[in-house]
C-alpha atoms as a PDB file:
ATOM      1  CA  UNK A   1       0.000   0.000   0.000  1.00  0.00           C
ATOM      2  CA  UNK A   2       1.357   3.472  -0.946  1.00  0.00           C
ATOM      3  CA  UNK A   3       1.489   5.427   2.191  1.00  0.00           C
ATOM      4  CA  UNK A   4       1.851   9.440   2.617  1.00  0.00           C
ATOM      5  CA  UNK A   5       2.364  11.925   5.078  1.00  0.00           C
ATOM      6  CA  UNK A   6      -1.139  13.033   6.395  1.00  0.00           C
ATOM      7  CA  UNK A   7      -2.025  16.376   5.768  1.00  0.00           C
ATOM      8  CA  UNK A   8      -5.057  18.912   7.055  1.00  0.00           C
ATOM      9  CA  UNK A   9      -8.039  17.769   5.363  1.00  0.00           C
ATOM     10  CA  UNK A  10     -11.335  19.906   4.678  1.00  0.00           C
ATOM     11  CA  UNK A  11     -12.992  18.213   7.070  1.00  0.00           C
ATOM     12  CA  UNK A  12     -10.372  19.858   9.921  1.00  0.00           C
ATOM     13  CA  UNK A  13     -10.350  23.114   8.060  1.00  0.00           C
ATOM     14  CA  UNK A  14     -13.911  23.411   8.166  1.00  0.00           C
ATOM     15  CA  UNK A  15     -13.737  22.900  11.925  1.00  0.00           C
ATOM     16  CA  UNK A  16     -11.368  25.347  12.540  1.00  0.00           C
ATOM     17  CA  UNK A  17     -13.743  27.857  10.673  1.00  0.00           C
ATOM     18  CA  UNK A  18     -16.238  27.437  12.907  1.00  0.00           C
ATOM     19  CA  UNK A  19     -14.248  27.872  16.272  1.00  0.00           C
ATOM     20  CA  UNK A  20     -12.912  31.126  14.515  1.00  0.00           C
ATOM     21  CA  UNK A  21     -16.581  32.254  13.881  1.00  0.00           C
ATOM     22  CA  UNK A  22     -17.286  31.727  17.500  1.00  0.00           C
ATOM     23  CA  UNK A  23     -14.677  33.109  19.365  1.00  0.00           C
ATOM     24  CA  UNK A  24     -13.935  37.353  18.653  1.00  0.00           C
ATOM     25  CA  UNK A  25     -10.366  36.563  19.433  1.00  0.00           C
ATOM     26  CA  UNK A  26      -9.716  34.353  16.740  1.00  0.00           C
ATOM     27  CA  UNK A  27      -7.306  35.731  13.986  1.00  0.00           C
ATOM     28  CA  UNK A  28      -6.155  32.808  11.792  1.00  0.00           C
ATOM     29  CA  UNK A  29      -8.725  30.996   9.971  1.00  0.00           C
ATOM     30  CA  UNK A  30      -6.484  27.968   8.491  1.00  0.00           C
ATOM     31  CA  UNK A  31      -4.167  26.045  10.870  1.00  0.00           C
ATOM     32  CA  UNK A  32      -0.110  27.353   9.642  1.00  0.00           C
ATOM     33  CA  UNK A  33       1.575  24.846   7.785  1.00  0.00           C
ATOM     34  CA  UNK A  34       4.191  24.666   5.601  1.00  0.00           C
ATOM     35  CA  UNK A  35       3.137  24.968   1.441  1.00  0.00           C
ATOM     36  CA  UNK A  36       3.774  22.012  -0.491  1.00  0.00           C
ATOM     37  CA  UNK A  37       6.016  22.997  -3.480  1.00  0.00           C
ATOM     38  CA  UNK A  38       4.598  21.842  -7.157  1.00  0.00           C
ATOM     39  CA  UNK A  39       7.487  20.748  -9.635  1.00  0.00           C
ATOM     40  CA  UNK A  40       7.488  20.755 -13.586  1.00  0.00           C
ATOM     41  CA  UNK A  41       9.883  18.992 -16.032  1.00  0.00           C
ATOM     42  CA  UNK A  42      12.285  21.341 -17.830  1.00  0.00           C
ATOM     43  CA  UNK A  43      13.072  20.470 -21.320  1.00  0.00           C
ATOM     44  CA  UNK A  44      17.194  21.108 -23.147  1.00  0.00           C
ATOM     45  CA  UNK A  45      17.059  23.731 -25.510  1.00  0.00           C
ATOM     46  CA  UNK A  46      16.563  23.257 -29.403  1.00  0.00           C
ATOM     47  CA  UNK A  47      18.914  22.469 -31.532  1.00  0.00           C
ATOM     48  CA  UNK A  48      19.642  23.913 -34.414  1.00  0.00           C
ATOM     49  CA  UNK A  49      17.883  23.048 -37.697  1.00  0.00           C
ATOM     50  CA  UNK A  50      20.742  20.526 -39.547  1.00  0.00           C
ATOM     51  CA  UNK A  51      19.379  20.392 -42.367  1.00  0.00           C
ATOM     52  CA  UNK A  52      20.761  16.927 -43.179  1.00  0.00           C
ATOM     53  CA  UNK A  53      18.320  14.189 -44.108  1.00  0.00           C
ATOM     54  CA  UNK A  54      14.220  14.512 -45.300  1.00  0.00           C
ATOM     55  CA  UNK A  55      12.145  14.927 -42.065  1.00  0.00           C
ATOM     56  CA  UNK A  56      10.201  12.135 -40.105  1.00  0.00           C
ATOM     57  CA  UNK A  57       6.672  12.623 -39.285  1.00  0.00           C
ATOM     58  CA  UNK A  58       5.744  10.991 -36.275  1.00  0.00           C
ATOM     59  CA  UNK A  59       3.018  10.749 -33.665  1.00  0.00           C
ATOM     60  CA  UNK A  60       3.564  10.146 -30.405  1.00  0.00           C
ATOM     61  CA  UNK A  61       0.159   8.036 -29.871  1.00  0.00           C
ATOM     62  CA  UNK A  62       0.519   6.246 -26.695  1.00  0.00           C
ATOM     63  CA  UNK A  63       3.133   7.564 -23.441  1.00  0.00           C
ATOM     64  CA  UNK A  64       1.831   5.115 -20.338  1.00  0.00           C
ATOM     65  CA  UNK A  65       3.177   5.692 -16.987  1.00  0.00           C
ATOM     66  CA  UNK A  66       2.714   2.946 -14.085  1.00  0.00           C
ATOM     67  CA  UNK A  67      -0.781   4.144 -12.185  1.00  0.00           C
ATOM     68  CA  UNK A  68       1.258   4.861  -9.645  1.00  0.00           C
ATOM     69  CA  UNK A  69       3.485   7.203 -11.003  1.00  0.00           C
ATOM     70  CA  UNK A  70       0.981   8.789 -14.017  1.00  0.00           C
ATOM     71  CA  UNK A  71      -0.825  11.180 -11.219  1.00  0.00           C
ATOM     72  CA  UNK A  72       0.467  14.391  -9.238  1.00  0.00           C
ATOM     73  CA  UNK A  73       2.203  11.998  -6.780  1.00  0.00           C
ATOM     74  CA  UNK A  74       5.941  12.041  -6.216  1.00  0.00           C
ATOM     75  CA  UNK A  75       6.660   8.088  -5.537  1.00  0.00           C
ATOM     76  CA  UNK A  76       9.798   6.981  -4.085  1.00  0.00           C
ATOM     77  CA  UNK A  77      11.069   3.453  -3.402  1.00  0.00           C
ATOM     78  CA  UNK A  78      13.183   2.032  -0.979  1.00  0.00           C
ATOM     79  CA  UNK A  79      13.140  -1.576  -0.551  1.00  0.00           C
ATOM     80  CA  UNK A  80      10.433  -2.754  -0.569  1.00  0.00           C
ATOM     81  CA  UNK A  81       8.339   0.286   1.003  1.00  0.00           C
ATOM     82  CA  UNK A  82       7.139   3.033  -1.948  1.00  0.00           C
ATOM     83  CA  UNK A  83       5.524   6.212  -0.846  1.00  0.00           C
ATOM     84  CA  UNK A  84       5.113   9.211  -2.181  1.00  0.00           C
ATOM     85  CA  UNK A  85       7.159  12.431  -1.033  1.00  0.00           C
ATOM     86  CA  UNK A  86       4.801  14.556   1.412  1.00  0.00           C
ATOM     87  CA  UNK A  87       7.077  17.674   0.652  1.00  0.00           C
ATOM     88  CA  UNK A  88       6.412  17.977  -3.163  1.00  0.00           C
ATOM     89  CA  UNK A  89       4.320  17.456  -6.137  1.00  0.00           C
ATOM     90  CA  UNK A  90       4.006  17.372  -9.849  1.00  0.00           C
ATOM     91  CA  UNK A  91       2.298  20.394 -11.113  1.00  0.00           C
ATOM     92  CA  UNK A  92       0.356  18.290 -13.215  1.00  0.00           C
ATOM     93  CA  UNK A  93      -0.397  14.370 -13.821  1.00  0.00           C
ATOM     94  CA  UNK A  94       3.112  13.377 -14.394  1.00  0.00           C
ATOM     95  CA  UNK A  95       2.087  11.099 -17.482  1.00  0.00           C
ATOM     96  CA  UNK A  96       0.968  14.643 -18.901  1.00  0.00           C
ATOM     97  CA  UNK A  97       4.503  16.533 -17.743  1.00  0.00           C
ATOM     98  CA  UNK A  98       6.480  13.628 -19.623  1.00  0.00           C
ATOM     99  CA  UNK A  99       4.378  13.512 -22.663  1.00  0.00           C
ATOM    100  CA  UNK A 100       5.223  16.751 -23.287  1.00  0.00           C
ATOM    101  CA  UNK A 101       8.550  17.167 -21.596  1.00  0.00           C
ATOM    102  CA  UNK A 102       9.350  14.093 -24.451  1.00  0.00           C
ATOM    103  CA  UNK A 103       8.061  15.598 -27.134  1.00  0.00           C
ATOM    104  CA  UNK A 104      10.160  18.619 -26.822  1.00  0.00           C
ATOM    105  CA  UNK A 105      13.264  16.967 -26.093  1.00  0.00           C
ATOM    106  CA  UNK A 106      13.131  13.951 -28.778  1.00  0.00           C
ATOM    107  CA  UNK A 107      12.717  17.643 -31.333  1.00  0.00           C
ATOM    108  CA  UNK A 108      15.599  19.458 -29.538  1.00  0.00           C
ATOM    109  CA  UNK A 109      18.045  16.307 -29.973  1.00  0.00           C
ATOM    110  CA  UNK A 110      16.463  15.633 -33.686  1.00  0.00           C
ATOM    111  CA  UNK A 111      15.264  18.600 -35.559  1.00  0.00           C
ATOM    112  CA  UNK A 112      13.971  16.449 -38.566  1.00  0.00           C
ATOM    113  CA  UNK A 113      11.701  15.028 -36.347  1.00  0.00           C
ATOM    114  CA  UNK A 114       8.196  16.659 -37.145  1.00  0.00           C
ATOM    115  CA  UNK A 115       5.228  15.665 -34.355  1.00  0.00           C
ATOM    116  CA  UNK A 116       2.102  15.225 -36.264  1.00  0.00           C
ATOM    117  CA  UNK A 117      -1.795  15.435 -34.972  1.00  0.00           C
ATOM    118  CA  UNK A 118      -3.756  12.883 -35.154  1.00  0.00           C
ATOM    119  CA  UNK A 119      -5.293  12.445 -38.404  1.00  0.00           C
ATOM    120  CA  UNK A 120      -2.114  13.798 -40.207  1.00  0.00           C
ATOM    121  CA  UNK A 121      -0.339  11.539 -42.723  1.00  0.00           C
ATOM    122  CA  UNK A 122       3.014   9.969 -40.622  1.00  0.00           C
ATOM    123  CA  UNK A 123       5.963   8.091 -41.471  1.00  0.00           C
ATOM    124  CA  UNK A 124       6.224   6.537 -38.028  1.00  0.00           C
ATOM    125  CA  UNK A 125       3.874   5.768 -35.143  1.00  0.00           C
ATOM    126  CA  UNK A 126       5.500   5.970 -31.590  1.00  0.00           C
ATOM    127  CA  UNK A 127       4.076   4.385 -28.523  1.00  0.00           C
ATOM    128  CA  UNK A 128       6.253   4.936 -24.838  1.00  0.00           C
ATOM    129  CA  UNK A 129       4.829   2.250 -22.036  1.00  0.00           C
ATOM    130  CA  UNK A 130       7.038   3.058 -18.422  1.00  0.00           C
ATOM    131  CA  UNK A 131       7.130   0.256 -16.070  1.00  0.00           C
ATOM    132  CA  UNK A 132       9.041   2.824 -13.475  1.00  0.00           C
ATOM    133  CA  UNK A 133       9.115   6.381 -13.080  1.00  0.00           C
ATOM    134  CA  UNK A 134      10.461   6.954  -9.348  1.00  0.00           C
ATOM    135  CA  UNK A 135      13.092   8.434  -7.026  1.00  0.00           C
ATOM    136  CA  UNK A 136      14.617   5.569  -5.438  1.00  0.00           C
ATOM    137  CA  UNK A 137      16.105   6.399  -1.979  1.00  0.00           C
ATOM    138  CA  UNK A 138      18.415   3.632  -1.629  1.00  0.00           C
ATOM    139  CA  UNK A 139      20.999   6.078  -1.430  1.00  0.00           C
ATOM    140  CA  UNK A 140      19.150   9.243   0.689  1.00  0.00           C
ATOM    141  CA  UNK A 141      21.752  11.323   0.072  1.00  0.00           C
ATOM    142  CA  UNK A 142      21.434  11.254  -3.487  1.00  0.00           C
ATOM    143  CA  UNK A 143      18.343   9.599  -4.753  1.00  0.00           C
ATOM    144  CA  UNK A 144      18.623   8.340  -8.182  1.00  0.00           C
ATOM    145  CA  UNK A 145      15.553   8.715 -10.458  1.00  0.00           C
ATOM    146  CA  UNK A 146      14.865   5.776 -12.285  1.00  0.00           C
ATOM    147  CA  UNK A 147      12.524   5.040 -15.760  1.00  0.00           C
ATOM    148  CA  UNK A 148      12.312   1.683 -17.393  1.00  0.00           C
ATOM    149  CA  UNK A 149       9.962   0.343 -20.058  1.00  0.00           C
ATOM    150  CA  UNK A 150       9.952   0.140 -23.611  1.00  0.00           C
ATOM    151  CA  UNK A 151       9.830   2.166 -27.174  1.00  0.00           C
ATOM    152  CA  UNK A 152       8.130   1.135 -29.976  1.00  0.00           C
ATOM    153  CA  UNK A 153       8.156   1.982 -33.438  1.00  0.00           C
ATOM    154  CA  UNK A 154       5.067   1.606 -35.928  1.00  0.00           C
ATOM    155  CA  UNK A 155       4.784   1.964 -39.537  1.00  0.00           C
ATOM    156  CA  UNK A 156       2.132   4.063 -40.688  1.00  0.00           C
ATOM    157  CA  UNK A 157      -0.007   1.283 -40.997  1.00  0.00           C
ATOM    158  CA  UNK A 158       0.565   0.037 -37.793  1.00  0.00           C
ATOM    159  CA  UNK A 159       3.251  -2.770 -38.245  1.00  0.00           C
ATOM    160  CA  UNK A 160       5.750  -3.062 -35.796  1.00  0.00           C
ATOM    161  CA  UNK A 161       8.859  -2.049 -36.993  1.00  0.00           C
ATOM    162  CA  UNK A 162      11.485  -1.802 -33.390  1.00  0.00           C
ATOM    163  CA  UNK A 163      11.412  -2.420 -29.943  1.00  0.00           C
ATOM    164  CA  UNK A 164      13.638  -0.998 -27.821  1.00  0.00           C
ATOM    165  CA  UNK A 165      13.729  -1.271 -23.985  1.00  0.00           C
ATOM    166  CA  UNK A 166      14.808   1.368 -21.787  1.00  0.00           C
ATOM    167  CA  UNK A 167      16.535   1.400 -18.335  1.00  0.00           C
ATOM    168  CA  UNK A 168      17.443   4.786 -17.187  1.00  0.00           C
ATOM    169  CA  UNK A 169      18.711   6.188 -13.879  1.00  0.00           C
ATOM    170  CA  UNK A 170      19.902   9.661 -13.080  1.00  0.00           C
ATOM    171  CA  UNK A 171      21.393  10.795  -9.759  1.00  0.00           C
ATOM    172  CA  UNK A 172      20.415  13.649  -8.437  1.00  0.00           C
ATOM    173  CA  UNK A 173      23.182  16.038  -6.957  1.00  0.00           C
ATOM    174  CA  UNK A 174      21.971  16.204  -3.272  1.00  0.00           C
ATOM    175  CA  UNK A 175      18.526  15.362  -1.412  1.00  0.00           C
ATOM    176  CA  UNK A 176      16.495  18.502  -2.076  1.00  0.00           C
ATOM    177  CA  UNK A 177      13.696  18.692  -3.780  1.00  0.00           C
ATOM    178  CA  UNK A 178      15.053  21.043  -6.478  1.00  0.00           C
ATOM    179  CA  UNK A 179      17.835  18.500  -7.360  1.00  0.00           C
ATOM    180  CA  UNK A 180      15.813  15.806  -7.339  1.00  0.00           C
ATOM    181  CA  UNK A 181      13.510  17.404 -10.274  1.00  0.00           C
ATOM    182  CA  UNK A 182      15.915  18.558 -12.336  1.00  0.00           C
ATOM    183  CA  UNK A 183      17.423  14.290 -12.490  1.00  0.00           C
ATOM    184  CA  UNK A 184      13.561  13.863 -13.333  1.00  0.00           C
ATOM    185  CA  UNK A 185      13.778  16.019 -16.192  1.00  0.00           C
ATOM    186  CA  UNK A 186      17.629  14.633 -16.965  1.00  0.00           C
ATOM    187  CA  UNK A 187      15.559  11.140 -17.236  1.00  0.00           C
ATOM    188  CA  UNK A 188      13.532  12.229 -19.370  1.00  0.00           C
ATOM    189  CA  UNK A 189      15.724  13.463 -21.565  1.00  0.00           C
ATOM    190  CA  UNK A 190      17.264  10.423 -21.553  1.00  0.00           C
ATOM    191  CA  UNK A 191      14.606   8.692 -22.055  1.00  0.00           C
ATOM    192  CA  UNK A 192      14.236  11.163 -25.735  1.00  0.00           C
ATOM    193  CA  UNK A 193      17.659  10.048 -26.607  1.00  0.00           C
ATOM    194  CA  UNK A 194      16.887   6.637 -26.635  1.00  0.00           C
ATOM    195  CA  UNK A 195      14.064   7.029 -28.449  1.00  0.00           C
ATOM    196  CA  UNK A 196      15.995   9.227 -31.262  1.00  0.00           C
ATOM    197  CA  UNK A 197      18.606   6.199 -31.777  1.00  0.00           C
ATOM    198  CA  UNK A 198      15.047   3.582 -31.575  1.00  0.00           C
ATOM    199  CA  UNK A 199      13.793   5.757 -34.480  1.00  0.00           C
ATOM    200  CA  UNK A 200      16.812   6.422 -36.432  1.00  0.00           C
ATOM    201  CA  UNK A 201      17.367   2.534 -36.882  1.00  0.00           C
ATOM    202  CA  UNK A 202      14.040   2.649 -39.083  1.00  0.00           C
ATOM    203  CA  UNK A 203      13.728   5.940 -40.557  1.00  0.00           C
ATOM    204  CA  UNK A 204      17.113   5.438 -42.048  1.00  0.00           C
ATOM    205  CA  UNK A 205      16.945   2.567 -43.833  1.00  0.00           C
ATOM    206  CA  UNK A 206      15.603   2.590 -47.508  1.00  0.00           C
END
């Protein structure tokens, strides 16, 4: 069972609301406590156009995270105990933060790489399924982030053309919360690389 650090609920804050109503000497109407910080993925800048090579349409159509790790939840692993981190959260469902976070990377490291809508004619059809996406704290000085799954590579009509696993894991420089984002975003980006090298072993042959 995932377990996290309680927090004030409505129910409590509602309470406190009321005693403040009754009593004139009342000044605070929420209990103090400490904001919880919300974290996005930052993405490397673009690269220059190359200009080398015809460009590859592709659409991203699938990017699965674990149900664990797809929602504003922070998880982290140690052992055999996962929780998620009561001092942070995603600004948005993660699974939504990578898609795009991906997106923009995979373009930055390739810039014949052209995302299409769907409905658009595509060379390619790319589908991203995570089986991790999680700080693990087996080192709590510096956690490492860690993303595994698999890539794979359609034609347009839907016939599998690669399959590449992934196994990623970024340390982050120290145990704050800042740090450990920015090795969530160096994932990622890692994660875009591999996809880049998944794609180019298709998209360049004849």
């Amino acid at each position: 069972m995932i377990g996290r650090t309680p927090m004030g609920t409505l129910a409590q804050a509602s309470l406190v609301l009321g005693v403040c109503v009754a009593l004139s000497g009342c000044v605070t109407v929420l209990p103090k406590q400490k904001a919880v910080r919300l974290y996005r993925l930052t993405t490397r800048a673009p690269a220059a156009a190359s200009g080398a090579g015809r460009a590859t349409h592709l659409i991203l159509e699938r990017l699965q995270a674990p149900s664990e790790s797809a929602g504003d939840g922070i998880l982290t692993v140690n052992g055999t105990e996962v929780a998620y981190l009561s001092t942070g959260r995603w600004a948005a469902p993660a699974e939504s933060l990578v898609h795009d976070a991906f997106e923009a990377d995979v373009s930055a490291i390739d810039s014949r790489v052209n995302w299409a809508a769907a409905g658009d004619p595509v060379d390619f059809r790319m589908g991203v399924v995570l089986t991790r996406f999680d700080v693990d704290l087996a080192d709590a000085r510096r956690p490492a982030i860690t993303v595994t799954g698999h890539i794979e590579i359609r034609t347009a009509q839907g016939k599998l053309a690669q399959a590449c696993p992934v196994a990623v894991q970024d340390q982050a420089a120290d145990a704050t919360m800042s740090a450990v984002a920015k090795a969530f975003s160096q994932a990622v980006d890692d994660l875009a690389t591999r996809a880049t090298v998944c794609l180019s072993a298709v998209s360049s042959q004849p």
